[in-house]
C-alpha atoms as a PDB file:
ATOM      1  CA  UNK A   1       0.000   0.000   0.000  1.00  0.00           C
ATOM      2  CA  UNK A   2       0.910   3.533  -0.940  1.00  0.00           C
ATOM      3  CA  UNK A   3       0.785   6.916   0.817  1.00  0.00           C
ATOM      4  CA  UNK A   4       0.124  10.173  -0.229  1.00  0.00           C
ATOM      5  CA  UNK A   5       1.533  13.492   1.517  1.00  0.00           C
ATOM      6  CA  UNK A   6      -0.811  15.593   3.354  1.00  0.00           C
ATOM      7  CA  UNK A   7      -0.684  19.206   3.804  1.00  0.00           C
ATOM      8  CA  UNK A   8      -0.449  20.202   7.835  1.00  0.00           C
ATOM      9  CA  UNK A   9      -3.739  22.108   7.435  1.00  0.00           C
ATOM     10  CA  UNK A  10      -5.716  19.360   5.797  1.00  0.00           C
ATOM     11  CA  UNK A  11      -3.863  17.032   8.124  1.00  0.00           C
ATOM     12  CA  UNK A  12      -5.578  19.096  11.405  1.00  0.00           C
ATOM     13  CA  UNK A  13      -8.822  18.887   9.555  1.00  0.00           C
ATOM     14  CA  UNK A  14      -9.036  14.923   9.848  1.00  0.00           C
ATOM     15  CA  UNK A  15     -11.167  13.579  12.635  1.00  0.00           C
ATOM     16  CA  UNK A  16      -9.835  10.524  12.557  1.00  0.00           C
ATOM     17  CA  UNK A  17      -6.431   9.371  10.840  1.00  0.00           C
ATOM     18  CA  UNK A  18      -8.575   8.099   7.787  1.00  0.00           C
ATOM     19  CA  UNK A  19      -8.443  10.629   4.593  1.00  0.00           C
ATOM     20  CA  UNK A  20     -12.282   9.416   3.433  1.00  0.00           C
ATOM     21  CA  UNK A  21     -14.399   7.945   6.300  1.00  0.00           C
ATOM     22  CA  UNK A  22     -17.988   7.258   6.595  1.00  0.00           C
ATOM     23  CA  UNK A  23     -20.399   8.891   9.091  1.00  0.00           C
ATOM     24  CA  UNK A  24     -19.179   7.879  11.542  1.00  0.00           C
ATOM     25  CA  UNK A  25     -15.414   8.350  10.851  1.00  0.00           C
ATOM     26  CA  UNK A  26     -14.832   4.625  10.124  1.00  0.00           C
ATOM     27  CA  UNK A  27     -12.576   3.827   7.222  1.00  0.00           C
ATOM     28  CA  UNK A  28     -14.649   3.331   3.892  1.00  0.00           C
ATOM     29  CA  UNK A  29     -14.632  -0.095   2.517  1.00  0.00           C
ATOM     30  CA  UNK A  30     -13.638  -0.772  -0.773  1.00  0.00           C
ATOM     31  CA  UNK A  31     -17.318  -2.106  -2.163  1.00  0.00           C
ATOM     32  CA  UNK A  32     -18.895   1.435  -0.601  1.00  0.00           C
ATOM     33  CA  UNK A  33     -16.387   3.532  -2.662  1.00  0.00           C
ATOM     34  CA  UNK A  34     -16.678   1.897  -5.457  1.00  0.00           C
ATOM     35  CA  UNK A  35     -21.006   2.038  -6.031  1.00  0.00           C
ATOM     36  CA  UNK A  36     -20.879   5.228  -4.234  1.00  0.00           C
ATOM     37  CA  UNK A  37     -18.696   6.421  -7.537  1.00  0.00           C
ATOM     38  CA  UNK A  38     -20.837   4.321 -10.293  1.00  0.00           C
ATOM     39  CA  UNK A  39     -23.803   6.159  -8.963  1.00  0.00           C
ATOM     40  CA  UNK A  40     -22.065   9.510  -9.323  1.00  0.00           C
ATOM     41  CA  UNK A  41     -20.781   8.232 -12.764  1.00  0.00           C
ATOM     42  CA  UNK A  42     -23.850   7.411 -13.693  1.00  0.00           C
ATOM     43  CA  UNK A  43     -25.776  10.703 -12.747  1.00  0.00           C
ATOM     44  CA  UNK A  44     -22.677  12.112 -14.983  1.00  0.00           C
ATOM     45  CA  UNK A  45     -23.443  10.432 -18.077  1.00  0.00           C
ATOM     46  CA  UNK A  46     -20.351   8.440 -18.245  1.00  0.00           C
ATOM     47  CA  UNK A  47     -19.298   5.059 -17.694  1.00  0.00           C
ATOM     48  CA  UNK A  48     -18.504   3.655 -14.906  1.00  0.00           C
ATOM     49  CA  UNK A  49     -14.939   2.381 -14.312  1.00  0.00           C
ATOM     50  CA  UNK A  50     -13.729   0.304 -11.221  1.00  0.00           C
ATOM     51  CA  UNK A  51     -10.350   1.692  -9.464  1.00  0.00           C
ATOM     52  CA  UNK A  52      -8.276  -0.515 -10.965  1.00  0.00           C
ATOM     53  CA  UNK A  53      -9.747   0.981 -14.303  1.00  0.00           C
ATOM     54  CA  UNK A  54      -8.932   4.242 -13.239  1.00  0.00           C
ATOM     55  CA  UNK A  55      -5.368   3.685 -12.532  1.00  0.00           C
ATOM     56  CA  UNK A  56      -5.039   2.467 -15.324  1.00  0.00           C
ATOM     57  CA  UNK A  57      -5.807   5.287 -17.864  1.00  0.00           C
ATOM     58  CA  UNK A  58      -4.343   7.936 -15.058  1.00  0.00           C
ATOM     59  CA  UNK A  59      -0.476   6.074 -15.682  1.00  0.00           C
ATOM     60  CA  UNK A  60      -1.292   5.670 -18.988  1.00  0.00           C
ATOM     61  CA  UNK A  61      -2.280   9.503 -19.343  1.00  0.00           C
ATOM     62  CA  UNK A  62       0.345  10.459 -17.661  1.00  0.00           C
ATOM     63  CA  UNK A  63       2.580   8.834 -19.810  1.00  0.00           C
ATOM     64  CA  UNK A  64       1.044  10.087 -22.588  1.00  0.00           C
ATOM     65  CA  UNK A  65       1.589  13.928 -21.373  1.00  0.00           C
ATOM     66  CA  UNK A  66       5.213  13.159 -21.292  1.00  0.00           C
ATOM     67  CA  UNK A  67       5.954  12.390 -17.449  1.00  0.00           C
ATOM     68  CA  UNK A  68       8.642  10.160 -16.598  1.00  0.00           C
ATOM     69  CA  UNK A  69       8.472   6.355 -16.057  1.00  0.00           C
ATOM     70  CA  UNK A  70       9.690   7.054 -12.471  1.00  0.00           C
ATOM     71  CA  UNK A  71       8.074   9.825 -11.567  1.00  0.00           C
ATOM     72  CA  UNK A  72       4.345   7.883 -12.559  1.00  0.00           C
ATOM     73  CA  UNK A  73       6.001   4.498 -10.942  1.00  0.00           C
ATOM     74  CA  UNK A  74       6.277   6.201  -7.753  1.00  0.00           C
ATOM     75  CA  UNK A  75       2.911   8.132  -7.854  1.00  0.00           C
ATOM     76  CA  UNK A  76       1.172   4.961  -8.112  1.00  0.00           C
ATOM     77  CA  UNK A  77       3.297   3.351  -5.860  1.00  0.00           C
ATOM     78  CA  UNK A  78       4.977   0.879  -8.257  1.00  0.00           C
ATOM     79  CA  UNK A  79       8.495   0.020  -9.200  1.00  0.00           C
ATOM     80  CA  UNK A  80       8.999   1.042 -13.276  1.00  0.00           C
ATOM     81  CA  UNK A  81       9.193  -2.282 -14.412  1.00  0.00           C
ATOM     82  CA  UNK A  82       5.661  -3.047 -13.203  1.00  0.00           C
ATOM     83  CA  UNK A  83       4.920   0.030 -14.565  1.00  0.00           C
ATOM     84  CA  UNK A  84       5.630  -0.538 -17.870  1.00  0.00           C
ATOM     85  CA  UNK A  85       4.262  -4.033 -17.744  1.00  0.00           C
ATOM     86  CA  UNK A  86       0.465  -2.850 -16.629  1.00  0.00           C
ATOM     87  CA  UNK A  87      -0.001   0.551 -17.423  1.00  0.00           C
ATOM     88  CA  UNK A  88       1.930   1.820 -20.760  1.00  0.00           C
ATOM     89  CA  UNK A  89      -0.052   1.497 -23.874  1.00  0.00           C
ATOM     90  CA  UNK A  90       0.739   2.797 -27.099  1.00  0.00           C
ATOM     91  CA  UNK A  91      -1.793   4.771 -28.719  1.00  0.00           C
ATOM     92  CA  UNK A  92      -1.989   5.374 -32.422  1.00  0.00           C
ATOM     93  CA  UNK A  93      -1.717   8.969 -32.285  1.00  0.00           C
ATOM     94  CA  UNK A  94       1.641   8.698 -30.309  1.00  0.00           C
ATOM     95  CA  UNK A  95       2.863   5.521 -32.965  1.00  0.00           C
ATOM     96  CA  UNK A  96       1.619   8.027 -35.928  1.00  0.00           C
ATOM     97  CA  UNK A  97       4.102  11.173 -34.099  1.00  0.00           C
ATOM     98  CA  UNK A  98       6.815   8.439 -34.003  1.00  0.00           C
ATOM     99  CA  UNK A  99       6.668   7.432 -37.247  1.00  0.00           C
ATOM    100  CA  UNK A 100       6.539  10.958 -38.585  1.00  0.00           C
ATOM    101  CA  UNK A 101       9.514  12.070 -35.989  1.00  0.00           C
ATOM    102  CA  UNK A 102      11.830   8.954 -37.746  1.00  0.00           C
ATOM    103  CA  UNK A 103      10.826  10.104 -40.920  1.00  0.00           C
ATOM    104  CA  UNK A 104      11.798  13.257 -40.389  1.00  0.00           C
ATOM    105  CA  UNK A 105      15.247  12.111 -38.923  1.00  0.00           C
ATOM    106  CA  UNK A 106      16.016  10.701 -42.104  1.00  0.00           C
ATOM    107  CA  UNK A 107      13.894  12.339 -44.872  1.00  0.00           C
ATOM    108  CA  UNK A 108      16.827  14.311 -45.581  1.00  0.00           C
ATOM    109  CA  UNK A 109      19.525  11.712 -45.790  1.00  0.00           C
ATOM    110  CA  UNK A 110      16.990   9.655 -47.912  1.00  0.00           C
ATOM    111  CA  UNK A 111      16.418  12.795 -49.950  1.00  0.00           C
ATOM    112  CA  UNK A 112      20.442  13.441 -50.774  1.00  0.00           C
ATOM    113  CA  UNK A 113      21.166   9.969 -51.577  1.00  0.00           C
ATOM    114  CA  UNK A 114      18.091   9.644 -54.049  1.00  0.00           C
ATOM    115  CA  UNK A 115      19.690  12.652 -55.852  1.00  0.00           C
ATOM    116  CA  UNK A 116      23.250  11.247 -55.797  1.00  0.00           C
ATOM    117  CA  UNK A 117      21.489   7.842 -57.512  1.00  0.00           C
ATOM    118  CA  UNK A 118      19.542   9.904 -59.874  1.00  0.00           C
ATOM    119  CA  UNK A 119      22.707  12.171 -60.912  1.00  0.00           C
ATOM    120  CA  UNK A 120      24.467   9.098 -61.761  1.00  0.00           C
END
């Protein structure tokens, strides 16, 4: 299990040492979380995702916007093996960008030695 930093005023806020807790400051279970966030999903219009879901396209968004390996390993608590194992994706915009970025890499080269074949 991970933990996140608190800030010392949210920190004095907390009742209880829990971050979400139910009415009566108990920790939330896992099951309660979950339909309590279909339901709001669902009042949103969208679908609803599980938390494993959810991790899920957060690294791979991350990733996406150009953060490190580490730095999204260690937000979700992983090592950047795992990482890489369950959460990187390749999307076909970013395979499109790559293939355009090699391209231009050696578009010129390919350019100069078509004109070097065709002077001959």
């Amino acid at each position: 299990m991970s933990t996140i930093g608190v800030r010392p005023r949210a920190r004095r806020a907390l009742v209880s040492g829990y971050m979400f807790t139910g009415r009566q400051g108990q920790p939330l279970r896992r099951d309660n979380v979950t339909n309590r966030f279909n339901q709001l999903a669902v009042s949103a219009g969208v679908r609803p995702l599980g938390p494993h879901q959810i991790r899920h396209v957060v690294a791979s968004n991350l990733l996406d916007l150009g953060y490190g390996i580490a730095e999204v390993a260690e937000r979700l608590g992983h090592d950047p093996a795992t990482l890489m194992r369950y959460y990187s994706r390749a999307n076909a915009g970013r395979r499109r960008q790559a293939a355009d970025d090699i391209a231009g890499l050696i578009t010129p080269d390919l350019d100069a030695a078509v004109g070097v074949l065709n002077a001959a």
